[in-house]
PDB file of N, CA and C in Angstrom:
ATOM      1  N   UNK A   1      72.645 136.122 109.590  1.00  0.00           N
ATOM      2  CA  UNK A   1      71.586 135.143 109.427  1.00  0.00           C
ATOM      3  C   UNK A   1      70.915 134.861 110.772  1.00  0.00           C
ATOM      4  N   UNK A   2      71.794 134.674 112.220  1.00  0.00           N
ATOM      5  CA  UNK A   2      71.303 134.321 113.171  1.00  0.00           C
ATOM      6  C   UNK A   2      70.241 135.216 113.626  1.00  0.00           C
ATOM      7  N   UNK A   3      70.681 136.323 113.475  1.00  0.00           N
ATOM      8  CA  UNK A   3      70.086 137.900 114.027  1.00  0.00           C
ATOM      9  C   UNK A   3      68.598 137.495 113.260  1.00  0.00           C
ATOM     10  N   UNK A   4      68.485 137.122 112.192  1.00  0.00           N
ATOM     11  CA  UNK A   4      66.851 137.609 111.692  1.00  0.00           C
ATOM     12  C   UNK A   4      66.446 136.170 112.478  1.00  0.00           C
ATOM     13  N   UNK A   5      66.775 135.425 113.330  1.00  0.00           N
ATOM     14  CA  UNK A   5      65.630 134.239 113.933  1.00  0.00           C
ATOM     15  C   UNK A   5      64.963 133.764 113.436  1.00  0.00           C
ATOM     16  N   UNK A   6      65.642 132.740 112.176  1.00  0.00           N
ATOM     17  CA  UNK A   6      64.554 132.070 111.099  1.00  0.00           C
ATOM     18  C   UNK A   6      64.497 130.774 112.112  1.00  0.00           C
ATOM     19  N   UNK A   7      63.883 129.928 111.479  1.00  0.00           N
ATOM     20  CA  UNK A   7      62.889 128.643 112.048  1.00  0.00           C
ATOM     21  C   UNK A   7      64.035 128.327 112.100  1.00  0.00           C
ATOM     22  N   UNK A   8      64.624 127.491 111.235  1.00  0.00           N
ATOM     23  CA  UNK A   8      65.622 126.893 110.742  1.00  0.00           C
ATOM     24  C   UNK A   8      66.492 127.122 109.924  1.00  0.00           C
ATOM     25  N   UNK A   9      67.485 127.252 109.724  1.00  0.00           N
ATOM     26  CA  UNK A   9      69.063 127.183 109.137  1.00  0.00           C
ATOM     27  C   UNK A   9      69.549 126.198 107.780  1.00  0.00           C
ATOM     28  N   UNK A  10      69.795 125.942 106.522  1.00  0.00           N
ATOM     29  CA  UNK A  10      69.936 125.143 106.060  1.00  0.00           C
ATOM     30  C   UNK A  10      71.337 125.469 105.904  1.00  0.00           C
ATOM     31  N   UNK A  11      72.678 124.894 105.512  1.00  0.00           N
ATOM     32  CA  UNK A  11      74.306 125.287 105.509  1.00  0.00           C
ATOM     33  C   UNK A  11      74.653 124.178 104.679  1.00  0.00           C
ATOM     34  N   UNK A  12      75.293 125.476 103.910  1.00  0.00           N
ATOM     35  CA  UNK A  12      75.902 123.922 103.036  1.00  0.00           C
ATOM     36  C   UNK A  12      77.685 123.982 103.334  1.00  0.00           C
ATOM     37  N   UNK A  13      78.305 123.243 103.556  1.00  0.00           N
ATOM     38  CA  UNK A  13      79.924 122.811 103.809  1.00  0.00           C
ATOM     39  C   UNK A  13      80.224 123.676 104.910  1.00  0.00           C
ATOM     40  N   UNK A  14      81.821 122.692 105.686  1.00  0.00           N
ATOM     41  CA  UNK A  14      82.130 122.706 106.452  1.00  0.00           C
ATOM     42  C   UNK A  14      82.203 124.269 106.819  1.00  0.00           C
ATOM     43  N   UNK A  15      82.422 125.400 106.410  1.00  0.00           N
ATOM     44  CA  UNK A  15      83.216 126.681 106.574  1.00  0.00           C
ATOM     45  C   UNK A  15      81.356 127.459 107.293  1.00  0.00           C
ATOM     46  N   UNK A  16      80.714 127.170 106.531  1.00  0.00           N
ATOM     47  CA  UNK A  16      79.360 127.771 106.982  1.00  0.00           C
ATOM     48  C   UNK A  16      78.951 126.907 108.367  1.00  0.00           C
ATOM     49  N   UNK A  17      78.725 125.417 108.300  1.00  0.00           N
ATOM     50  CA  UNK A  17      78.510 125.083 109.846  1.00  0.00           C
ATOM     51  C   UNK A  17      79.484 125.635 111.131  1.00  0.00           C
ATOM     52  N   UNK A  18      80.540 125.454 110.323  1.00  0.00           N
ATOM     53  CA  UNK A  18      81.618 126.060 111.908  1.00  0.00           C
ATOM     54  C   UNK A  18      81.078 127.394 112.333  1.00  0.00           C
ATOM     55  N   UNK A  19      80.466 128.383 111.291  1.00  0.00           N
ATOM     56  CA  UNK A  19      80.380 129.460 111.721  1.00  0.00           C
ATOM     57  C   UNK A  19      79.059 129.832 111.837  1.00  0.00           C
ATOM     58  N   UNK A  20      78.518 129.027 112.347  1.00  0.00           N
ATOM     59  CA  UNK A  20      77.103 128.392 113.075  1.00  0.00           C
ATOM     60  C   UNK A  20      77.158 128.129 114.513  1.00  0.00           C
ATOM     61  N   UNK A  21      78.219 127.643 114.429  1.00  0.00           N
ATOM     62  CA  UNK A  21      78.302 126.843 115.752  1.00  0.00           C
ATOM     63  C   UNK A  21      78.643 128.016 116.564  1.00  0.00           C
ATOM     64  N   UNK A  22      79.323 128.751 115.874  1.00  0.00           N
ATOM     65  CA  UNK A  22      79.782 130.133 117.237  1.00  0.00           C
ATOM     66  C   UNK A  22      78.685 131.136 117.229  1.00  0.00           C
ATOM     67  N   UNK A  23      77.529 131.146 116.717  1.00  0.00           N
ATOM     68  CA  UNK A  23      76.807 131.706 116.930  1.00  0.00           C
ATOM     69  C   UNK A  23      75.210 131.382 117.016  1.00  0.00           C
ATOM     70  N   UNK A  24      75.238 130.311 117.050  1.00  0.00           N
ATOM     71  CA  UNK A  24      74.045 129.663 117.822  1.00  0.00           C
ATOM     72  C   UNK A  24      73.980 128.137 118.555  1.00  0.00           C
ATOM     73  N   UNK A  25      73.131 128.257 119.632  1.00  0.00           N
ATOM     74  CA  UNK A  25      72.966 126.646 119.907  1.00  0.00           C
ATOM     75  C   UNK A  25      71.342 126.530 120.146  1.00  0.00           C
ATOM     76  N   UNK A  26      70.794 127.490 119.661  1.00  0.00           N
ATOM     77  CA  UNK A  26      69.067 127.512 120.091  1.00  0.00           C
ATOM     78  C   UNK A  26      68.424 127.090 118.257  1.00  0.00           C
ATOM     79  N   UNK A  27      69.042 127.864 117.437  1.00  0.00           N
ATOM     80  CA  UNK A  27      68.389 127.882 115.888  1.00  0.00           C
ATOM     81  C   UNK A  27      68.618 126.501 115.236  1.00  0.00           C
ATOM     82  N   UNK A  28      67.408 125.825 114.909  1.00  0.00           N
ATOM     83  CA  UNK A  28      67.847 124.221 114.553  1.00  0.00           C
ATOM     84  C   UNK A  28      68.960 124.281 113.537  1.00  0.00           C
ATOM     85  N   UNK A  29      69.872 123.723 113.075  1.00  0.00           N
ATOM     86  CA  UNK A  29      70.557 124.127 111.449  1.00  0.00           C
ATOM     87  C   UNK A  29      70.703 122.209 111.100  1.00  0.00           C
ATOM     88  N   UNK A  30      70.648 122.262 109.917  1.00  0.00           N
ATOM     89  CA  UNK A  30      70.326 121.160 108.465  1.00  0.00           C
ATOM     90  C   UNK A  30      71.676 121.635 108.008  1.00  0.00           C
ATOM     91  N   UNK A  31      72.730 120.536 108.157  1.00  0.00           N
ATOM     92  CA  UNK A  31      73.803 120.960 106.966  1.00  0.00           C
ATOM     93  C   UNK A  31      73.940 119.606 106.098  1.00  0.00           C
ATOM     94  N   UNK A  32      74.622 120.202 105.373  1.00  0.00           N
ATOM     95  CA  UNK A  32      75.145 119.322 104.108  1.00  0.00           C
ATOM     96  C   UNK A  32      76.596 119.324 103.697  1.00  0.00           C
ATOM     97  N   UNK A  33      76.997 118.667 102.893  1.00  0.00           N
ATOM     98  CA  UNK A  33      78.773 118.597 102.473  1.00  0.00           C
ATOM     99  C   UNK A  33      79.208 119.007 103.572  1.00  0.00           C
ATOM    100  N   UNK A  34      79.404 118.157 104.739  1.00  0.00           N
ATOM    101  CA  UNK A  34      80.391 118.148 105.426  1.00  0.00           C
ATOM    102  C   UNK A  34      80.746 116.141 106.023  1.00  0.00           C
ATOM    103  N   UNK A  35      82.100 116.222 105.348  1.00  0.00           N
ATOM    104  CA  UNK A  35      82.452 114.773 105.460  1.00  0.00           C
ATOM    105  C   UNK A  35      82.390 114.159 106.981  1.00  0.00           C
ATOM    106  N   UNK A  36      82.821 114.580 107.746  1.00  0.00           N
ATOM    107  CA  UNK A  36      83.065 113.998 108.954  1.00  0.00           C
ATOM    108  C   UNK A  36      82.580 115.060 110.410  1.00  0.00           C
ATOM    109  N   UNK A  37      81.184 115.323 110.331  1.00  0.00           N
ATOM    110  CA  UNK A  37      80.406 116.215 111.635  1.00  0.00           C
ATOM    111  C   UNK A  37      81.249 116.485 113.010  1.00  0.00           C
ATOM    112  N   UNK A  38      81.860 114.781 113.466  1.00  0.00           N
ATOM    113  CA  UNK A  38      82.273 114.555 114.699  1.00  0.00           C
ATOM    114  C   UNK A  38      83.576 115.079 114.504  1.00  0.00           C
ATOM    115  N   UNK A  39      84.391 115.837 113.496  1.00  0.00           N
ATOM    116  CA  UNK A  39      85.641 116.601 113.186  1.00  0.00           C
ATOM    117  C   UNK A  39      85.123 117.833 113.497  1.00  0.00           C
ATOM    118  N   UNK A  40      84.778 118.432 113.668  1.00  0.00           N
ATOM    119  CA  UNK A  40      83.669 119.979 113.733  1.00  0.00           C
ATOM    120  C   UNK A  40      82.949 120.447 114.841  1.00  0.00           C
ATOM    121  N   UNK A  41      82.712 118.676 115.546  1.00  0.00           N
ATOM    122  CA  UNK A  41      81.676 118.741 116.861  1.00  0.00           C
ATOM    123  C   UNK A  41      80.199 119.020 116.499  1.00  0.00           C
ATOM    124  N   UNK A  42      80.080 119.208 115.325  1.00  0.00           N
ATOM    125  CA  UNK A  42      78.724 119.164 114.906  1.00  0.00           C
ATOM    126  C   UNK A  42      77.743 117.787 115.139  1.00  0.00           C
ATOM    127  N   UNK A  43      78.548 116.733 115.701  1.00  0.00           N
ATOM    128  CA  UNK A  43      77.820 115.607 115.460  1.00  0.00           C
ATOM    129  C   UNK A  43      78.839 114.604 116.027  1.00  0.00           C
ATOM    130  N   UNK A  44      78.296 113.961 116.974  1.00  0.00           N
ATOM    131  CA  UNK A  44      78.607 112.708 117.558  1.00  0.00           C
ATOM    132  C   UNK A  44      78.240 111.660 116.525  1.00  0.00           C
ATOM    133  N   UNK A  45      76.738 111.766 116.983  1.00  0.00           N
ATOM    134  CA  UNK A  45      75.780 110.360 116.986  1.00  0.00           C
ATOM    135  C   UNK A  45      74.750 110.671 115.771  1.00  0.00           C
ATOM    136  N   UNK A  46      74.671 110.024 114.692  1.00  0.00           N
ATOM    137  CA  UNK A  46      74.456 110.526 113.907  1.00  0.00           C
ATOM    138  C   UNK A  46      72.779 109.852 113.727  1.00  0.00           C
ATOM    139  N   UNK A  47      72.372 109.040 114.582  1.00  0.00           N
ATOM    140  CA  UNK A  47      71.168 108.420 114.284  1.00  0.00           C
ATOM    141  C   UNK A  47      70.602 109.279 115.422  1.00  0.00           C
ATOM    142  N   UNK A  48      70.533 109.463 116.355  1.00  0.00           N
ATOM    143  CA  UNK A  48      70.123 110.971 117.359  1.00  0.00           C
ATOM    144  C   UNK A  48      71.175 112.340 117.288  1.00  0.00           C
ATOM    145  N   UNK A  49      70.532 113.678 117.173  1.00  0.00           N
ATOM    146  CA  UNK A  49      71.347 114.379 117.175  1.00  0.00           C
ATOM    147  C   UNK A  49      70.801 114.988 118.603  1.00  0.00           C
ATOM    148  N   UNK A  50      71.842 115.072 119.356  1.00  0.00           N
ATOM    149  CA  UNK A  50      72.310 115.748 120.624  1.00  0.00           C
ATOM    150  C   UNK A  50      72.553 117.255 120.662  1.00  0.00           C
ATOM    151  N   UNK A  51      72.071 117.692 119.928  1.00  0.00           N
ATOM    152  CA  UNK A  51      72.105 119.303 120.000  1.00  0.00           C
ATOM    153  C   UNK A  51      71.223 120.282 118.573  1.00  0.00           C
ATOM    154  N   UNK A  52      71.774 121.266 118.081  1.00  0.00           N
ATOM    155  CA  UNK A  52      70.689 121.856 117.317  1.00  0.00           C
ATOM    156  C   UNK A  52      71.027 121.702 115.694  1.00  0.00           C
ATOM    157  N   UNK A  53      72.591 120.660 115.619  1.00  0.00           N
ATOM    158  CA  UNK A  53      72.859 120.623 114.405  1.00  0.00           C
ATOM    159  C   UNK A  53      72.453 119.206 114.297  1.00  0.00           C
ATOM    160  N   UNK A  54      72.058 119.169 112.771  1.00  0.00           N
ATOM    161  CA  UNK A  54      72.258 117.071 112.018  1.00  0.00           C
ATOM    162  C   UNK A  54      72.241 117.603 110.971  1.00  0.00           C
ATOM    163  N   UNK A  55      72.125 116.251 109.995  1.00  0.00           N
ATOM    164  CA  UNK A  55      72.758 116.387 108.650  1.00  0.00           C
ATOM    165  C   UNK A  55      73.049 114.793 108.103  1.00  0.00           C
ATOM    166  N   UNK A  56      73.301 114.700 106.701  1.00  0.00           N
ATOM    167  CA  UNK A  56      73.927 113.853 106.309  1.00  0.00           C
ATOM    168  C   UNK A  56      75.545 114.073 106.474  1.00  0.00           C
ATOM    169  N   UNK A  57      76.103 113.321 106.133  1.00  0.00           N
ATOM    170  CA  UNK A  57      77.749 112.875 106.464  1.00  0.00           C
ATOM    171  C   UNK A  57      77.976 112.525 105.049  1.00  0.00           C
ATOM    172  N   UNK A  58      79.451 112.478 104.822  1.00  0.00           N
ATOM    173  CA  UNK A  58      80.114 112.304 103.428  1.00  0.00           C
ATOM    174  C   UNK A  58      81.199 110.939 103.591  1.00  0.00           C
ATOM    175  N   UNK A  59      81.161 111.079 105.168  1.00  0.00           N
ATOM    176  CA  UNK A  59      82.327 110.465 105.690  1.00  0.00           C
ATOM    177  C   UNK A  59      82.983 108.872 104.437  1.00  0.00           C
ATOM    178  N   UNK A  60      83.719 108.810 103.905  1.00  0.00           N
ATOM    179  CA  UNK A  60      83.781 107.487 102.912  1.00  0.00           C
ATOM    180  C   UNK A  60      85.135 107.170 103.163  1.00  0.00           C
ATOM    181  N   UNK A  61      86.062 107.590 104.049  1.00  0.00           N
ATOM    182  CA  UNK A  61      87.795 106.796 104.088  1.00  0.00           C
ATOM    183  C   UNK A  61      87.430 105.245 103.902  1.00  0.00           C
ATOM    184  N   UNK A  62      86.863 104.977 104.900  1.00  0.00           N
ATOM    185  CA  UNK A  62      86.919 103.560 104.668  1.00  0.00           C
ATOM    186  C   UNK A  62      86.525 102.771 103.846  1.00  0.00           C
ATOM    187  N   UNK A  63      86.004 103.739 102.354  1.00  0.00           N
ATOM    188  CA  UNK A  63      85.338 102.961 101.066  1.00  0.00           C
ATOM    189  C   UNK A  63      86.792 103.331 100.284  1.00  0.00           C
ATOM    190  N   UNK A  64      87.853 103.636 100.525  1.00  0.00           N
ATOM    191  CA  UNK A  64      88.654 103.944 100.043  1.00  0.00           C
ATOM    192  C   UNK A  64      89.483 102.841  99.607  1.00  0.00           C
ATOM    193  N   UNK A  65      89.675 102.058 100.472  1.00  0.00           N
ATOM    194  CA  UNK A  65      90.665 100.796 100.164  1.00  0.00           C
ATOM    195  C   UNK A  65      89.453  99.946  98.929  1.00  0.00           C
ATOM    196  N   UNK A  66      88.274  99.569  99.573  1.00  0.00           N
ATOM    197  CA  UNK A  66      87.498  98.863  98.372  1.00  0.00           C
ATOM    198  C   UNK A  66      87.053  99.354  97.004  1.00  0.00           C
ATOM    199  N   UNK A  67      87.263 101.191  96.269  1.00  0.00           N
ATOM    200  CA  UNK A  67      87.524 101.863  96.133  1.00  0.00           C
ATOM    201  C   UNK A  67      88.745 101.215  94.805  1.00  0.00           C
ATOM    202  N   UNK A  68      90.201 100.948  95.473  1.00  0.00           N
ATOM    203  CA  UNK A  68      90.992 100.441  94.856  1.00  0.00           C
ATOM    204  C   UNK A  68      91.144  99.123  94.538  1.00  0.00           C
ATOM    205  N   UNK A  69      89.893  97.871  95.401  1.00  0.00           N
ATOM    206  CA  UNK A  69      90.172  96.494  94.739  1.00  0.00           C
ATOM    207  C   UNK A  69      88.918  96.727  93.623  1.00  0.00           C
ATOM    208  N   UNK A  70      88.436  97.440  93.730  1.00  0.00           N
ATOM    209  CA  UNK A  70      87.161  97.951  92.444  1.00  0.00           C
ATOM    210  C   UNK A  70      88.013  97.975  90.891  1.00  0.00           C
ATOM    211  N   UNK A  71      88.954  98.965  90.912  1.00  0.00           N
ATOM    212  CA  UNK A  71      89.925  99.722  90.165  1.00  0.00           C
ATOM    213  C   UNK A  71      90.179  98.412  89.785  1.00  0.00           C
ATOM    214  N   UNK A  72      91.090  97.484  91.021  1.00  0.00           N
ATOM    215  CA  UNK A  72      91.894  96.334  90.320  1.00  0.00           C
ATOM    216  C   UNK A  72      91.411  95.078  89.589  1.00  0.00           C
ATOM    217  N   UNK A  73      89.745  94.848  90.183  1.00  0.00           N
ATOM    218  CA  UNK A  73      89.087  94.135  89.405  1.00  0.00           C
ATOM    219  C   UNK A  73      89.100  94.211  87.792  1.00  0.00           C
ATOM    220  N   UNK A  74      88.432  95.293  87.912  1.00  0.00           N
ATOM    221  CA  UNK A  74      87.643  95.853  86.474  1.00  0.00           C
ATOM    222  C   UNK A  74      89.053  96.174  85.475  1.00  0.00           C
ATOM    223  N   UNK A  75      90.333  96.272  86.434  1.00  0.00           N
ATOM    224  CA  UNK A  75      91.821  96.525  85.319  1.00  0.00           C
ATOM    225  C   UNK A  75      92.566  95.777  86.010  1.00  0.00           C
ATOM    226  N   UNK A  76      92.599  94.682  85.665  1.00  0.00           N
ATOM    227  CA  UNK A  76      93.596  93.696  86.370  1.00  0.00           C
ATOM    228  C   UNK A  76      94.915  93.889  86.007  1.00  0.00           C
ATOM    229  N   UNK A  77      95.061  94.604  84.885  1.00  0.00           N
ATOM    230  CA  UNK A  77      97.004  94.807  85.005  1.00  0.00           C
ATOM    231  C   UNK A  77      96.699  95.911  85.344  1.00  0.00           C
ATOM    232  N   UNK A  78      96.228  96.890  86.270  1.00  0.00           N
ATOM    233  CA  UNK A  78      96.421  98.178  86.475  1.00  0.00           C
ATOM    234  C   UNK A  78      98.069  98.012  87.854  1.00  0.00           C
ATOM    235  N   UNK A  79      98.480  99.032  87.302  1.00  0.00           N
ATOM    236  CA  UNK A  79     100.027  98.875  88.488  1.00  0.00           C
ATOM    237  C   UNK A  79     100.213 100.171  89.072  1.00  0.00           C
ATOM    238  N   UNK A  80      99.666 101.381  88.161  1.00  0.00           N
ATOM    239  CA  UNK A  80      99.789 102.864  89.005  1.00  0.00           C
ATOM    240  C   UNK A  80      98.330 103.360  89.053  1.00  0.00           C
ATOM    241  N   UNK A  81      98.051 104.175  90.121  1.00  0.00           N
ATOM    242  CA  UNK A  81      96.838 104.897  90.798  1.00  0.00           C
ATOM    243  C   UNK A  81      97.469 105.926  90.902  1.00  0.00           C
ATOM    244  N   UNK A  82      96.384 107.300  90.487  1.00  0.00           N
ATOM    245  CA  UNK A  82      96.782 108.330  91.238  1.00  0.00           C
ATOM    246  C   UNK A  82      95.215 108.886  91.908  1.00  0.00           C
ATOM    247  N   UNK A  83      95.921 109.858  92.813  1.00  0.00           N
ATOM    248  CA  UNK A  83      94.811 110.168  93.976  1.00  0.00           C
ATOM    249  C   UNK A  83      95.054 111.548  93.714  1.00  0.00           C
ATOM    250  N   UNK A  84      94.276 112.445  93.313  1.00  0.00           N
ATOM    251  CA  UNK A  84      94.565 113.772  93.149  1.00  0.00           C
ATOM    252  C   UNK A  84      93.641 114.445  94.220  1.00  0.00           C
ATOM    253  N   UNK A  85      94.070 115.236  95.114  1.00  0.00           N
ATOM    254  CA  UNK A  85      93.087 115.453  95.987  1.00  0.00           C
ATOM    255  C   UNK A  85      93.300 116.884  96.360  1.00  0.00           C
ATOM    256  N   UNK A  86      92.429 117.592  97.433  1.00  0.00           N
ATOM    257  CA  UNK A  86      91.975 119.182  97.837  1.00  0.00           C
ATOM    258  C   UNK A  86      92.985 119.334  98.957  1.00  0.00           C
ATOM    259  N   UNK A  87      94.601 119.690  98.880  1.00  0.00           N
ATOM    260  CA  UNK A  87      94.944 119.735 101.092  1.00  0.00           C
ATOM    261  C   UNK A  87      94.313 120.560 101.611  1.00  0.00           C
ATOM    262  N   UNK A  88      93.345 121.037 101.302  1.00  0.00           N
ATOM    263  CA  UNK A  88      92.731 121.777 101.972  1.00  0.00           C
ATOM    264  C   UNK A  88      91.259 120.649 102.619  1.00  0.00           C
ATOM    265  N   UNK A  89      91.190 119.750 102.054  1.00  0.00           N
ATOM    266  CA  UNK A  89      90.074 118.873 102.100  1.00  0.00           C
ATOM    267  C   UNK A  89      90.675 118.059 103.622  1.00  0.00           C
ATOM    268  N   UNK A  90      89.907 118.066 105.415  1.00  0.00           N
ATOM    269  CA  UNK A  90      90.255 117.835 105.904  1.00  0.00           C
ATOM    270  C   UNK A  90      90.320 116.307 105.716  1.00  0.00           C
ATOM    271  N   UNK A  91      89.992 115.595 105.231  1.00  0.00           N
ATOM    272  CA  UNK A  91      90.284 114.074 105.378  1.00  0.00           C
ATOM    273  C   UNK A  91      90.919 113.424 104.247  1.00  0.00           C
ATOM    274  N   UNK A  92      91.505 114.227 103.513  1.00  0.00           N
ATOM    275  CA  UNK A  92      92.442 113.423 102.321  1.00  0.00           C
ATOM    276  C   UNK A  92      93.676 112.877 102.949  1.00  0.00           C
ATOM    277  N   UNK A  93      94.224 113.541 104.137  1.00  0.00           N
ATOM    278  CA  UNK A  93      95.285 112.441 104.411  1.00  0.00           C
ATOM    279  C   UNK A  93      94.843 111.317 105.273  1.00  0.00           C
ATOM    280  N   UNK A  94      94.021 111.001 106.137  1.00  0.00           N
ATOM    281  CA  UNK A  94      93.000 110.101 106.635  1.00  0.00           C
ATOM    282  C   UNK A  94      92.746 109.210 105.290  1.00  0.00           C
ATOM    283  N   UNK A  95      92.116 109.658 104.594  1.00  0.00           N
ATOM    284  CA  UNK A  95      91.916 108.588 103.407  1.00  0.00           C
ATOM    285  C   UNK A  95      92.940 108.466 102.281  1.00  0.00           C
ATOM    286  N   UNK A  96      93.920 108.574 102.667  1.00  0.00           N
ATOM    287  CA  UNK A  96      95.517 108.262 101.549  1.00  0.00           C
ATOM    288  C   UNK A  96      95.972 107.183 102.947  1.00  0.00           C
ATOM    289  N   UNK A  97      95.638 107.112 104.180  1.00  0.00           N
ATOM    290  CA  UNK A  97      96.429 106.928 105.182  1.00  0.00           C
ATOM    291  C   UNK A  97      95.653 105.287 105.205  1.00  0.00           C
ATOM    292  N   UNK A  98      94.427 105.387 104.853  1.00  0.00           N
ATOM    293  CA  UNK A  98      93.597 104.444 105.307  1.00  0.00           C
ATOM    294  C   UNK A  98      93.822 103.360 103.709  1.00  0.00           C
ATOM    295  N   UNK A  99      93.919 103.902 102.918  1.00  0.00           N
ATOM    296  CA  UNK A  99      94.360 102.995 101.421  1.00  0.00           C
ATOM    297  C   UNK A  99      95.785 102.599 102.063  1.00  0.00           C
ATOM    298  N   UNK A 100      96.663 103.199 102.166  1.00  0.00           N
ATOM    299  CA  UNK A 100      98.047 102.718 102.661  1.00  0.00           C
ATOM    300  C   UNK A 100      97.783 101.912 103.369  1.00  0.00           C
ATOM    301  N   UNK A 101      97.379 101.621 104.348  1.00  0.00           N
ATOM    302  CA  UNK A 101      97.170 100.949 105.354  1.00  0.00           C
ATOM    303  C   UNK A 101      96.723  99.282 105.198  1.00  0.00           C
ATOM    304  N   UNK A 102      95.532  99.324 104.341  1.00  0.00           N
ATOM    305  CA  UNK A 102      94.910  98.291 103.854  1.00  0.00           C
ATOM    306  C   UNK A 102      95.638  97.724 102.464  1.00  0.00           C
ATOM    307  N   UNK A 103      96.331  98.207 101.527  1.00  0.00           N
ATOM    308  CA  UNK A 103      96.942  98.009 100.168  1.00  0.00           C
ATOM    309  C   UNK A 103      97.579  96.553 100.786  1.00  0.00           C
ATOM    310  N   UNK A 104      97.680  95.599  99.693  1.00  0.00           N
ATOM    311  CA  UNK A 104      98.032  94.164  99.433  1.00  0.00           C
ATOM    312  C   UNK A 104      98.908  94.575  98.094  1.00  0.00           C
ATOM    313  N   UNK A 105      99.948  93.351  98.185  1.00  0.00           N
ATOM    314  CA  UNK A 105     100.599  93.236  97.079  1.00  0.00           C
ATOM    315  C   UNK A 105      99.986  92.855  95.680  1.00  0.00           C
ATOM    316  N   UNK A 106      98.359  92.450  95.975  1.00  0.00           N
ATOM    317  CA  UNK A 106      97.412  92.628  94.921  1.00  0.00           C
ATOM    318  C   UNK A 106      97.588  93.917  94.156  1.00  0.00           C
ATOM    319  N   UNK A 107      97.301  94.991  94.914  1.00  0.00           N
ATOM    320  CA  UNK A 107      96.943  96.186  94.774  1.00  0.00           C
ATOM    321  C   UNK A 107      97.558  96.939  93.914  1.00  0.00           C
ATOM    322  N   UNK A 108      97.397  98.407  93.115  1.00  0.00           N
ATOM    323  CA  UNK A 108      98.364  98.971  92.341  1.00  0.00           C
ATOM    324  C   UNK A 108      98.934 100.282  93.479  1.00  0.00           C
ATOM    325  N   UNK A 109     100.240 100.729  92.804  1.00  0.00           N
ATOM    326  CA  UNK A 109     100.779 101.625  93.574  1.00  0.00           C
ATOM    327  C   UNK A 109      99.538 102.722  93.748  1.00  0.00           C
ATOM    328  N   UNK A 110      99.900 103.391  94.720  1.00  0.00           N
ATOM    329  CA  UNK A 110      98.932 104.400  94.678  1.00  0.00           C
ATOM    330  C   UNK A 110      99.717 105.903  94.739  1.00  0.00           C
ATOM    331  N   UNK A 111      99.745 106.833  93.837  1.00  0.00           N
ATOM    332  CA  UNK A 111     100.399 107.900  94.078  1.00  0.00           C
ATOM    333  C   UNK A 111      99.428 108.868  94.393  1.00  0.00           C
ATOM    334  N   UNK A 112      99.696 109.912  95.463  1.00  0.00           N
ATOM    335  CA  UNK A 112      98.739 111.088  95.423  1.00  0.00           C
ATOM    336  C   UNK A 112      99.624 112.290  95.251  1.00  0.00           C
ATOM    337  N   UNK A 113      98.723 113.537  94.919  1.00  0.00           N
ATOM    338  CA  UNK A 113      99.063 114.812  94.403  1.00  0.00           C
ATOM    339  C   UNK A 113      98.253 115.665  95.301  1.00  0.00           C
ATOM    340  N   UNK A 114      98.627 116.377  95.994  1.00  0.00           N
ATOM    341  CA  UNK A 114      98.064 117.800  96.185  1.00  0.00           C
ATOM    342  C   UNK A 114      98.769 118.994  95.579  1.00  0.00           C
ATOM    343  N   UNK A 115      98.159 120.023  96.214  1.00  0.00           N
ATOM    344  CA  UNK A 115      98.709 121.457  96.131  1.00  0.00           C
ATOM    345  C   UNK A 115      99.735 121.513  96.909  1.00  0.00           C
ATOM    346  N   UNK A 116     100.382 121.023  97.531  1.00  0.00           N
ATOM    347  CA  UNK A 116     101.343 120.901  98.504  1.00  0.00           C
ATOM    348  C   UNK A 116     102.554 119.991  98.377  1.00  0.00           C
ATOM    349  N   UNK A 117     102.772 119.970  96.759  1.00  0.00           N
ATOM    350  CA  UNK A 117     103.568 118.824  96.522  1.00  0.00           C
ATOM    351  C   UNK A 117     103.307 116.771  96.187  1.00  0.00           C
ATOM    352  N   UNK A 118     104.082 116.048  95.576  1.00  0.00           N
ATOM    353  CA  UNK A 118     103.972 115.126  95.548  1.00  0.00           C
ATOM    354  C   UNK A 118     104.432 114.020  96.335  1.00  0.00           C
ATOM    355  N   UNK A 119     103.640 112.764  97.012  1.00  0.00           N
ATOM    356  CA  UNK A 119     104.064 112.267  97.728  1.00  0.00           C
ATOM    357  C   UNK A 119     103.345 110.798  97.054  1.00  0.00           C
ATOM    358  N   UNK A 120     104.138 110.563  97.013  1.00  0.00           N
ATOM    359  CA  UNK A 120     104.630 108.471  96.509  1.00  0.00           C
ATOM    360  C   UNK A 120     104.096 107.529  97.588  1.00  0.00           C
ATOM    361  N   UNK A 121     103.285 106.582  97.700  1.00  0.00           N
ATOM    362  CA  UNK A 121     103.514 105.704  98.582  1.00  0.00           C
ATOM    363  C   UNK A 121     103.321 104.167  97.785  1.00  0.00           C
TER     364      UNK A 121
END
């Protein structure tokens, strides 16, 4: 793609920007589906971009805990959650880590599942 010197670059998810980044810093590139830029180095500062990549962000851990008082509102006897998620998805343990973190004895258990086995918290 770099070789034909288009204007601009459009990329969609993380696996295509990374492999952007090793081969250009002159060709503007536009990505998309990638949760967290500043994991990648694609992106510091997301209201100026400092180099030839920007983009929207997916980034949401921290909608994660409100996320589950949502759940507990709308099902007030709710007592189990499950979180079924991608381990391949870099921020599912960041956002299992960040619900743990914030959970109240309000809250319902939260179990998650990957491909990698089950883990209880």
């Amino acid at each position: 793609m770099v070789a034909l010197k288009p204007d601009v670059v459009f990329a969609g998810f993380k696996p295509a920007v990374i492999a952007l980044q090793k081969r250009t810093t002159k060709i503007p590139v536009i990505f998309t589906g990638v949760s967290d830029a500043s994991e990648i180095g694609a992106a510091r500062e997301f209201n100026r971009p400092e180099h030839n990549f920007t983009g929207p962000i997916t980034i949401n851990r921290e909608l994660m805990p409100k996320r589950l008082e949502l759940l507990k509102l709308g099902l007030p006897k709710l007592s189990h959650v499950g979180y079924l998620a991608n381990p391949q998805y870099g921020l599912h343990e960041p956002q299992l880590k960040e619900m743990e973190s914030r959970r109240t004895a309000a809250w319902a258990e939260v179990y998650s599942r990957s491909g990698y086995g089950r883990r209880s918290t």
